[in-house]
N, C-alpha and C. Protein backbone atom coordinates (compact mmCIF):
# COMPACT_ATOMS: atom_id res chain seq x y z
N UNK A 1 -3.58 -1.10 4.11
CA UNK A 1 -3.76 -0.82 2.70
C UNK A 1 -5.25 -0.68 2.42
N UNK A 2 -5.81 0.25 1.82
CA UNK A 2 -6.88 0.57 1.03
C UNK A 2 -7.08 0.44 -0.44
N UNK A 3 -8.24 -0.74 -0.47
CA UNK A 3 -8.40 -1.23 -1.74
C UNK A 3 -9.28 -0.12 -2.46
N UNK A 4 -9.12 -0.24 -3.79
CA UNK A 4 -10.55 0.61 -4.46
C UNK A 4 -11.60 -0.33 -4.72
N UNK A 5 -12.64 0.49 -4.96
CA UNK A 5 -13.97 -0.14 -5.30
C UNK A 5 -13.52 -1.74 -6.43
N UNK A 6 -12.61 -0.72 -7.75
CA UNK A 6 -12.27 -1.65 -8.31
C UNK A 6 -11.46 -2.70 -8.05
N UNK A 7 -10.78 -2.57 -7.00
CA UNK A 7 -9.67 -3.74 -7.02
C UNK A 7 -10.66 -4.62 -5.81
N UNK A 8 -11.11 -4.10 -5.36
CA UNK A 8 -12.44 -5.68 -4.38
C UNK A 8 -13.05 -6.23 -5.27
N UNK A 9 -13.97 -5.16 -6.30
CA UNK A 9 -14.32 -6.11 -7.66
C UNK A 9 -14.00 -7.06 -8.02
N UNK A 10 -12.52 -6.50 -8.77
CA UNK A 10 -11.77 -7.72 -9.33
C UNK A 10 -11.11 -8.95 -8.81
N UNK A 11 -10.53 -8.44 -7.08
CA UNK A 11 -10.98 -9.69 -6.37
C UNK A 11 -11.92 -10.79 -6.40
N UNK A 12 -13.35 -10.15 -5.88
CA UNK A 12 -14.62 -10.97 -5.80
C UNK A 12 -14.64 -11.92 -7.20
N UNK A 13 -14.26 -11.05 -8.12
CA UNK A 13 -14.34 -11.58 -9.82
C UNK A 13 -13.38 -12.91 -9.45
N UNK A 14 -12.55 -12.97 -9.32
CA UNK A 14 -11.21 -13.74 -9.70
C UNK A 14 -11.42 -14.89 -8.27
N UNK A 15 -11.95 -14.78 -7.23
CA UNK A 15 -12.43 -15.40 -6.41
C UNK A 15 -13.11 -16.78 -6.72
N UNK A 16 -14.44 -15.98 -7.35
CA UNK A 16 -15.77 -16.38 -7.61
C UNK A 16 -15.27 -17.31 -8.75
N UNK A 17 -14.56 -17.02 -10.02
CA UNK A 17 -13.82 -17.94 -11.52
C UNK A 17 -12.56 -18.92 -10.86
N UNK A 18 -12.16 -19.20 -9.70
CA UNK A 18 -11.12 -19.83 -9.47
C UNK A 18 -11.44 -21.34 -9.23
N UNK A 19 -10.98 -21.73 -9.92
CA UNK A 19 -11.11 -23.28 -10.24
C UNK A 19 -10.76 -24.14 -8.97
N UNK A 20 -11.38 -24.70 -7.98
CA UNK A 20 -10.81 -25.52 -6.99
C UNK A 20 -9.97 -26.59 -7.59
N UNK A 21 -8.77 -27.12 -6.67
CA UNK A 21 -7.47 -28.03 -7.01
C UNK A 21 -8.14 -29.11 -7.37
N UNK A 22 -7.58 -29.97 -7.70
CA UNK A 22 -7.83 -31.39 -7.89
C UNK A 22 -7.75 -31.70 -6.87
N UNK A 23 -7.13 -31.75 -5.89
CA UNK A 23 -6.42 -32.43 -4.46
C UNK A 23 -7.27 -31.73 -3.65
N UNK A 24 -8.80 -30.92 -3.78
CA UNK A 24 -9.33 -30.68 -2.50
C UNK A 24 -10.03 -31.07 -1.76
N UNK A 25 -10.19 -31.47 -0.73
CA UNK A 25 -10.49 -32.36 0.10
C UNK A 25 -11.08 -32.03 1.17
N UNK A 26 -12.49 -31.72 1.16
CA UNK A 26 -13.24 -31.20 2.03
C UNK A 26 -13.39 -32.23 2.85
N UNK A 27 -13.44 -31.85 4.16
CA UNK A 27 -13.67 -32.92 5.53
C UNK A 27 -15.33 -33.07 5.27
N UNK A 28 -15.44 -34.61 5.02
CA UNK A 28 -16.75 -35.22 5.60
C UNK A 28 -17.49 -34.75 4.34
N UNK A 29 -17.53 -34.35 3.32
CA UNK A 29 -18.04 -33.85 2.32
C UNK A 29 -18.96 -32.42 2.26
N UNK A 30 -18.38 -31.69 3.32
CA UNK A 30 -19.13 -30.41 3.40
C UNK A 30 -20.32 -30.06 3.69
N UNK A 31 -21.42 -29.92 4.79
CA UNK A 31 -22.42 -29.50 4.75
C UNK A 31 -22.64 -28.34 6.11
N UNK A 32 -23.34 -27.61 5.82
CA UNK A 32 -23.51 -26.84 7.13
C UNK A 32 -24.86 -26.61 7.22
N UNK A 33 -25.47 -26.59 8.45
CA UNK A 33 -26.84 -25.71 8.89
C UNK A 33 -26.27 -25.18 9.75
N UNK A 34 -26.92 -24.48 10.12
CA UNK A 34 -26.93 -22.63 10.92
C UNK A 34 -27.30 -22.86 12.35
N UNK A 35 -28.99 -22.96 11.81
CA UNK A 35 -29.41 -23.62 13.48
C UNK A 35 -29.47 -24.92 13.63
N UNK A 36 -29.56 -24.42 14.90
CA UNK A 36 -29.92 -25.74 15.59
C UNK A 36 -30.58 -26.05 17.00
N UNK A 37 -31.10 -26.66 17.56
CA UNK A 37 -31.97 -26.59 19.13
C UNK A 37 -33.26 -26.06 18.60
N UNK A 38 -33.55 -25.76 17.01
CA UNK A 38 -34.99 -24.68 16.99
C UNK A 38 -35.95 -25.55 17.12
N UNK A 39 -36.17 -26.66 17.82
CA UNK A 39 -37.25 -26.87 18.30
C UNK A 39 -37.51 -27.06 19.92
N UNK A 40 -35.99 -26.41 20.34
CA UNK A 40 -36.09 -26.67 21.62
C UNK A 40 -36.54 -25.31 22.51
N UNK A 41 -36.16 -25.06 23.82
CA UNK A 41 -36.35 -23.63 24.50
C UNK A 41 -34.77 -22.60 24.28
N UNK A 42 -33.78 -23.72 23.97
CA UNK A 42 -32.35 -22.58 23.47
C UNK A 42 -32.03 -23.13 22.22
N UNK A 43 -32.93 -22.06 21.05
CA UNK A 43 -32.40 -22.47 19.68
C UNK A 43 -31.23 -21.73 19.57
N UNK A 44 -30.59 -22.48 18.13
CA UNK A 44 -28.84 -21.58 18.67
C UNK A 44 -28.25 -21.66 17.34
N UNK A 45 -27.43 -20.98 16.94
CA UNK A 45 -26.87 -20.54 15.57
C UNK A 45 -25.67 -20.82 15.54
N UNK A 46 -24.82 -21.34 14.61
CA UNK A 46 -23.32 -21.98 14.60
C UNK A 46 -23.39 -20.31 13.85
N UNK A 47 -21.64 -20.14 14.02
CA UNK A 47 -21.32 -19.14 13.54
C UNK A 47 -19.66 -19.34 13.62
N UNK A 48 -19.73 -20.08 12.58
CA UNK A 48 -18.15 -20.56 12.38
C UNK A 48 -17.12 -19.21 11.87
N UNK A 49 -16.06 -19.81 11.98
CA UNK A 49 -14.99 -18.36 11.50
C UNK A 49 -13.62 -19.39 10.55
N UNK A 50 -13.22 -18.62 9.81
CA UNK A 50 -12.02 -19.58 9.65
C UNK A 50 -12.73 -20.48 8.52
N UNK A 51 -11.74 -21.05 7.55
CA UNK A 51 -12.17 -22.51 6.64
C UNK A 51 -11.29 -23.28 7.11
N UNK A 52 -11.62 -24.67 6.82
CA UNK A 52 -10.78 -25.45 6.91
C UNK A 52 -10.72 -26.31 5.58
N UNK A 53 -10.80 -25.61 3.95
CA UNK A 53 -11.40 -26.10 2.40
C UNK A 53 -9.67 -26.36 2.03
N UNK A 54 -8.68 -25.54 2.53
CA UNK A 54 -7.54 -25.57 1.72
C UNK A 54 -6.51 -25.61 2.61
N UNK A 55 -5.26 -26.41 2.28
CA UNK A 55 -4.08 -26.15 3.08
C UNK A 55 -3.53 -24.61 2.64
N UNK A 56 -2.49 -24.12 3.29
CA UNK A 56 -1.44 -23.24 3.41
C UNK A 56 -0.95 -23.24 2.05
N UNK A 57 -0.63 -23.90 0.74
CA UNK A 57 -0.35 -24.07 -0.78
C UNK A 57 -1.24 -23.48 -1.21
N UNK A 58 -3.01 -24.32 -1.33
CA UNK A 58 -3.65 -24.04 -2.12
C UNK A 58 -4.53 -22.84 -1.75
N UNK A 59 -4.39 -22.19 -0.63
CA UNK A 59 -4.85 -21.05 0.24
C UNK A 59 -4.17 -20.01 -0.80
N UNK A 60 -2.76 -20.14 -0.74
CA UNK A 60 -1.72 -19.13 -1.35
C UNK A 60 -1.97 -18.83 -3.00
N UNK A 61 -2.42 -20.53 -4.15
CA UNK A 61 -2.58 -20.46 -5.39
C UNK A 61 -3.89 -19.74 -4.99
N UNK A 62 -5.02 -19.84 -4.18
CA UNK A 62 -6.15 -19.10 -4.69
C UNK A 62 -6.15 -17.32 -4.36
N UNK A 63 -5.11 -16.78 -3.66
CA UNK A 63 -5.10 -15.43 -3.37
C UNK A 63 -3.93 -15.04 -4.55
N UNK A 64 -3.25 -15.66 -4.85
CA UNK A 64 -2.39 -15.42 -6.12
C UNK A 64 -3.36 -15.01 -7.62
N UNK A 65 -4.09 -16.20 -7.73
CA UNK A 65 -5.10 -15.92 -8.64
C UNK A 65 -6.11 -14.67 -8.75
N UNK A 66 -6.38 -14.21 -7.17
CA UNK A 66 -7.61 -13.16 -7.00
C UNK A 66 -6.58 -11.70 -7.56
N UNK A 67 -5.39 -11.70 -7.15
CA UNK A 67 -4.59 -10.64 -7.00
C UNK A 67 -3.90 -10.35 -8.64
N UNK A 68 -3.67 -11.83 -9.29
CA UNK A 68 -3.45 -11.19 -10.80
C UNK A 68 -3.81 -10.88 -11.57
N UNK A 69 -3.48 -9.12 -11.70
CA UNK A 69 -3.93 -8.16 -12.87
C UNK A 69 -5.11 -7.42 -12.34
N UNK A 70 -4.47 -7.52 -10.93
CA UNK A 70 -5.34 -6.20 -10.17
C UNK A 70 -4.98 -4.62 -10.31
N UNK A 71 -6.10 -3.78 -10.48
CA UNK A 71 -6.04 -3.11 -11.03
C UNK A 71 -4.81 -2.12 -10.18
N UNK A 72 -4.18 -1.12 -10.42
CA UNK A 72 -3.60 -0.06 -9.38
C UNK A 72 -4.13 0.74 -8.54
N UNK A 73 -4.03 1.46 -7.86
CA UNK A 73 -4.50 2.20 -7.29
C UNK A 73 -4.19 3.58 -7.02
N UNK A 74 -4.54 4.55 -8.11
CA UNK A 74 -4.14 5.95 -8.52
C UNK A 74 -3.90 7.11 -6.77
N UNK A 75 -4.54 6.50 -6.05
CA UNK A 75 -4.45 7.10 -4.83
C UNK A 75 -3.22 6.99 -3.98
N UNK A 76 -2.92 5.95 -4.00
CA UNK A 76 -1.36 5.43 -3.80
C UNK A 76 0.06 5.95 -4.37
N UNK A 77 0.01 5.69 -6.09
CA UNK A 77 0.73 6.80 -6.41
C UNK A 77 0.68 8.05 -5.98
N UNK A 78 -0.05 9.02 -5.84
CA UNK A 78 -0.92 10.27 -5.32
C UNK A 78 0.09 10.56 -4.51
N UNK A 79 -0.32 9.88 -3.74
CA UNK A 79 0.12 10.10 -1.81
C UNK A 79 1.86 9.56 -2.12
N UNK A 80 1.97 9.04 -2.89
CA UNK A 80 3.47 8.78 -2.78
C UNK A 80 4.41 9.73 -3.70
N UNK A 81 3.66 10.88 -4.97
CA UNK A 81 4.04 12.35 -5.08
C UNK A 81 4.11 12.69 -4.29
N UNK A 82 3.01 13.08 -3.61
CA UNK A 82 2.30 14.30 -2.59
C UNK A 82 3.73 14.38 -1.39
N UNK A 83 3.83 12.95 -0.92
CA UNK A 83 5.16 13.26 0.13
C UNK A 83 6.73 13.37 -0.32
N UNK A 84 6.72 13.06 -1.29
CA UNK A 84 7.99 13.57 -2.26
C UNK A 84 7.98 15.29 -2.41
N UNK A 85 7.37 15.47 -2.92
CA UNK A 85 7.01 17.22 -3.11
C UNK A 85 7.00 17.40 -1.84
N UNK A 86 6.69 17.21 -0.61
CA UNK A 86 6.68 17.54 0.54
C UNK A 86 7.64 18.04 1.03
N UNK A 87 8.86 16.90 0.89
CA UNK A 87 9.83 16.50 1.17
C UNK A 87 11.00 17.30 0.27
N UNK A 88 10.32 17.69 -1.02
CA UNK A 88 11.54 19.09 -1.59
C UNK A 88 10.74 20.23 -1.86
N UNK A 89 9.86 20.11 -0.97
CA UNK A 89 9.51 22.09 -0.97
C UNK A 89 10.26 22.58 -0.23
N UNK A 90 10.29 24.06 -0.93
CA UNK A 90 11.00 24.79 0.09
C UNK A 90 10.82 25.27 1.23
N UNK A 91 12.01 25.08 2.03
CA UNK A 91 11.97 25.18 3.65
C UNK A 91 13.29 25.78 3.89
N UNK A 92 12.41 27.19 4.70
CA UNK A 92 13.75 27.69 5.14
C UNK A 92 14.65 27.61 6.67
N UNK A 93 13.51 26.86 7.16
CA UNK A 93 13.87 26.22 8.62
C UNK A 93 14.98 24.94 8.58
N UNK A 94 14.36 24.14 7.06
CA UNK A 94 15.30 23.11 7.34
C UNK A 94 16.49 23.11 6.09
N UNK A 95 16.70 24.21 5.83
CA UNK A 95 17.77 24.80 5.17
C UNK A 95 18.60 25.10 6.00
N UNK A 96 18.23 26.02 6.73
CA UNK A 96 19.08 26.58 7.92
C UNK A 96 20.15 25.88 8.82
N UNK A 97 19.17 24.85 9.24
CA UNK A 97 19.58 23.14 9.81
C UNK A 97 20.39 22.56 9.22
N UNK A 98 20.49 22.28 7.64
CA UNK A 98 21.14 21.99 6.72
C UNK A 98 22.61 22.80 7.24
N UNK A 99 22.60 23.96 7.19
CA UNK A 99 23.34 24.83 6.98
C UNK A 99 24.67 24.89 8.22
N UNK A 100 23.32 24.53 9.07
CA UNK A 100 24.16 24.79 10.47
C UNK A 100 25.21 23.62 10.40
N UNK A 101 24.25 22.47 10.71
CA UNK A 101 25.20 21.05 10.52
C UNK A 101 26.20 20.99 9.29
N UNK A 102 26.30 21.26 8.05
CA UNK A 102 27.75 21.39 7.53
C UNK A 102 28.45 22.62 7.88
N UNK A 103 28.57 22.78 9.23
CA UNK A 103 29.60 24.06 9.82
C UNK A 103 28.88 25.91 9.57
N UNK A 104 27.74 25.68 9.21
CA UNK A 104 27.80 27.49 9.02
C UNK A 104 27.50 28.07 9.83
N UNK A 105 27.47 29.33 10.27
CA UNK A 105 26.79 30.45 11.09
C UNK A 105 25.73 30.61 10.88
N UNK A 106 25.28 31.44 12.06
CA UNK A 106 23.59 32.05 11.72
C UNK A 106 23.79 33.15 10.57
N UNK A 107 25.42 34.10 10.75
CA UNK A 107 25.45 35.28 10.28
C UNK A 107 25.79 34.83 8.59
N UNK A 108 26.42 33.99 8.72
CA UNK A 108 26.88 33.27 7.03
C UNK A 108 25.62 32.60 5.99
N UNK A 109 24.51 32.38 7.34
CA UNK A 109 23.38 31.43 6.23
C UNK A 109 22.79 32.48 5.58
N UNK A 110 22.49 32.48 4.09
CA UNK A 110 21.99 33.29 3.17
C UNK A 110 20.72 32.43 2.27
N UNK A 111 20.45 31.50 2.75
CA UNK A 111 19.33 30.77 1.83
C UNK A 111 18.11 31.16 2.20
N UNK A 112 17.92 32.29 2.57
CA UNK A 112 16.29 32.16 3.56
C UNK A 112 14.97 32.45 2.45
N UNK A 113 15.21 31.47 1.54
CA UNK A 113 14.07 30.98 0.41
C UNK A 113 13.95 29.29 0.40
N UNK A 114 14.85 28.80 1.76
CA UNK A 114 14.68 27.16 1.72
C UNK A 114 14.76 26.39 0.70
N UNK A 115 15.73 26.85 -0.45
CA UNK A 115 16.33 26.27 -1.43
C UNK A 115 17.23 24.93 -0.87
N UNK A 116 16.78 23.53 -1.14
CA UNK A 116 17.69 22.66 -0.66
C UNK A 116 18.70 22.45 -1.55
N UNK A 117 20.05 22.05 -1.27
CA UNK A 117 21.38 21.73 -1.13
C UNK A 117 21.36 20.88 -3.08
N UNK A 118 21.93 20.52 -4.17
CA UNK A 118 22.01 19.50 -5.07
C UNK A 118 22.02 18.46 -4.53
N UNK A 119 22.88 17.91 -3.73
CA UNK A 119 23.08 17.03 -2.99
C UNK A 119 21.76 15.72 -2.44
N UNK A 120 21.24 16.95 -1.71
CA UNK A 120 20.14 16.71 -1.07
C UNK A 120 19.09 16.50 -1.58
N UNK A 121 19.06 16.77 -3.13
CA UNK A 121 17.87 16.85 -4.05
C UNK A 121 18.04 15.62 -4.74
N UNK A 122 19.39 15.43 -5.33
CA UNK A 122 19.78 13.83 -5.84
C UNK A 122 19.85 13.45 -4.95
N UNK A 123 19.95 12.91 -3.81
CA UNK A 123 19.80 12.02 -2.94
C UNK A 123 17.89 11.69 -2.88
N UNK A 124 16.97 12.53 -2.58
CA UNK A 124 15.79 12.00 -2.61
C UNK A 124 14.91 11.60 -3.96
N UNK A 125 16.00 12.32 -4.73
CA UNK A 125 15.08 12.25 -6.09
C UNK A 125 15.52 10.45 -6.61
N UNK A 126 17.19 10.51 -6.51
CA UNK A 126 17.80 8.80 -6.89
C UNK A 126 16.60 8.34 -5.65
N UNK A 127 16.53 8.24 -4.97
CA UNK A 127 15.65 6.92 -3.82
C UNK A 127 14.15 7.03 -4.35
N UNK A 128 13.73 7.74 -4.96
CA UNK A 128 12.04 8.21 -5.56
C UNK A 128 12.34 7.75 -6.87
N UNK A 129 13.46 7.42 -7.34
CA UNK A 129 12.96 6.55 -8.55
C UNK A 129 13.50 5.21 -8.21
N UNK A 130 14.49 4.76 -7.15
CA UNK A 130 14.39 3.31 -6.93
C UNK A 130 13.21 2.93 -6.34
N UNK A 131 12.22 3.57 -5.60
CA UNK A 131 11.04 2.97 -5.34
C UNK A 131 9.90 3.25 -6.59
N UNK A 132 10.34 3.59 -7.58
CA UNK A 132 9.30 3.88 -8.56
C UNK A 132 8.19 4.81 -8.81
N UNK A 133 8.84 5.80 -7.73
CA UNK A 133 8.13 7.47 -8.24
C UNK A 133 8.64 7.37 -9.33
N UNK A 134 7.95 8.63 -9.97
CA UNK A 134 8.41 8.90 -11.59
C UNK A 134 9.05 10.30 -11.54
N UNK A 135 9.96 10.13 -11.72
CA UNK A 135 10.90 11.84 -11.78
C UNK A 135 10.01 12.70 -11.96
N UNK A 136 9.23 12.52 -12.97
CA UNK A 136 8.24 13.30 -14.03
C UNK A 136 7.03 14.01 -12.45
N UNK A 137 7.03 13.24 -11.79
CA UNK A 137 5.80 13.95 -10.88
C UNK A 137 6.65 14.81 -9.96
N UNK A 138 7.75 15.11 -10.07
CA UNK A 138 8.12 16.48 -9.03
C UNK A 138 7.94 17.82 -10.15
N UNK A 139 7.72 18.59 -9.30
CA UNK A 139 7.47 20.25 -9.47
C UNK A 139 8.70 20.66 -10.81
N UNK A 140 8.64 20.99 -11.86
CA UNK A 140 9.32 21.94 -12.81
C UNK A 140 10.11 22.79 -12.28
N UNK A 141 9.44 23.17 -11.50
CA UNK A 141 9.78 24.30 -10.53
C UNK A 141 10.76 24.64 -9.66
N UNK A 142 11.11 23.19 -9.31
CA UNK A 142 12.13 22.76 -7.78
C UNK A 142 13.59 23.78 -8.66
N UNK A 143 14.06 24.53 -7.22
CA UNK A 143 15.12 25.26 -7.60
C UNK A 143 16.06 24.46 -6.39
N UNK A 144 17.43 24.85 -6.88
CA UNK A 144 18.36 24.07 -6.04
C UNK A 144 19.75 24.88 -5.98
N UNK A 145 20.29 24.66 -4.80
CA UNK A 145 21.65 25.64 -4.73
C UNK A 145 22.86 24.77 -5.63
């Protein structure tokens, strides 16, 4: 997944305002330095990975918090038209296919403008609005046998 500019924003935002639990319980009371040995001949740099500030709960309330009322991401919708329309342009290759597989001939197929089937059009169009395409973003245009 690809965030936008804005939705890391509003992360960082919602991050940065999140109130630590009552119940948090930093080991040893928290301190870090970096180096260390720098007065010796191998000075040396901790370079930790990972926290250890929150259990698995309060890990979950603070990414819950960063994530509500993040913004959308117009690119996403986009790309999730873009392959819908894909998916009912016309094709006269996979008309044909269509054609063949419910029993027709080469000499009987007459669609060669890749007009898809009703069928076939309510079938992707019902599944593009149970995932929450919007009817409204297919083509005016779409013709159907």
């Amino acid at each position: 997944m690809t965030l936008t500019e804005d939705q890391i924003k509003h992360m960082v935002q919602r991050f940065l305002q999140w109130r630590l639990p009552e119940n948090f319980n930093p080991d040893g009371g928290i301190s870090f330095k970096a180096a260390f040995n720098e007065h010796t001949a191998h000075p040396m740099k901790f370079t930790p990975v990972g926290t250890n500030l929150f259990d698995a709960a309060q890990a979950t309330a603070m990414v819950m918090n960063m994530v509500a009322g993040m913004p959308a991401s117009a690119d996403y919708d986009q790309g999730r038209r873009d392959v819908l329309n894909a998916i009912l342009a016309l094709n006269p290759k996979v008309a044909q296919k269509l054609h063949t597989i419910r029993g027709g001939t080469d000499e009987s197929f007459t669609n060669h403008d890749g007009q898809l089937p009703f069928d076939v059009v309510l079938w992707v169009t019902e599944v593009a609005e149970q995932l929450g395409i919007e009817p409204a973003a297919l083509s005016a245009d779409r013709s159907v046998q």
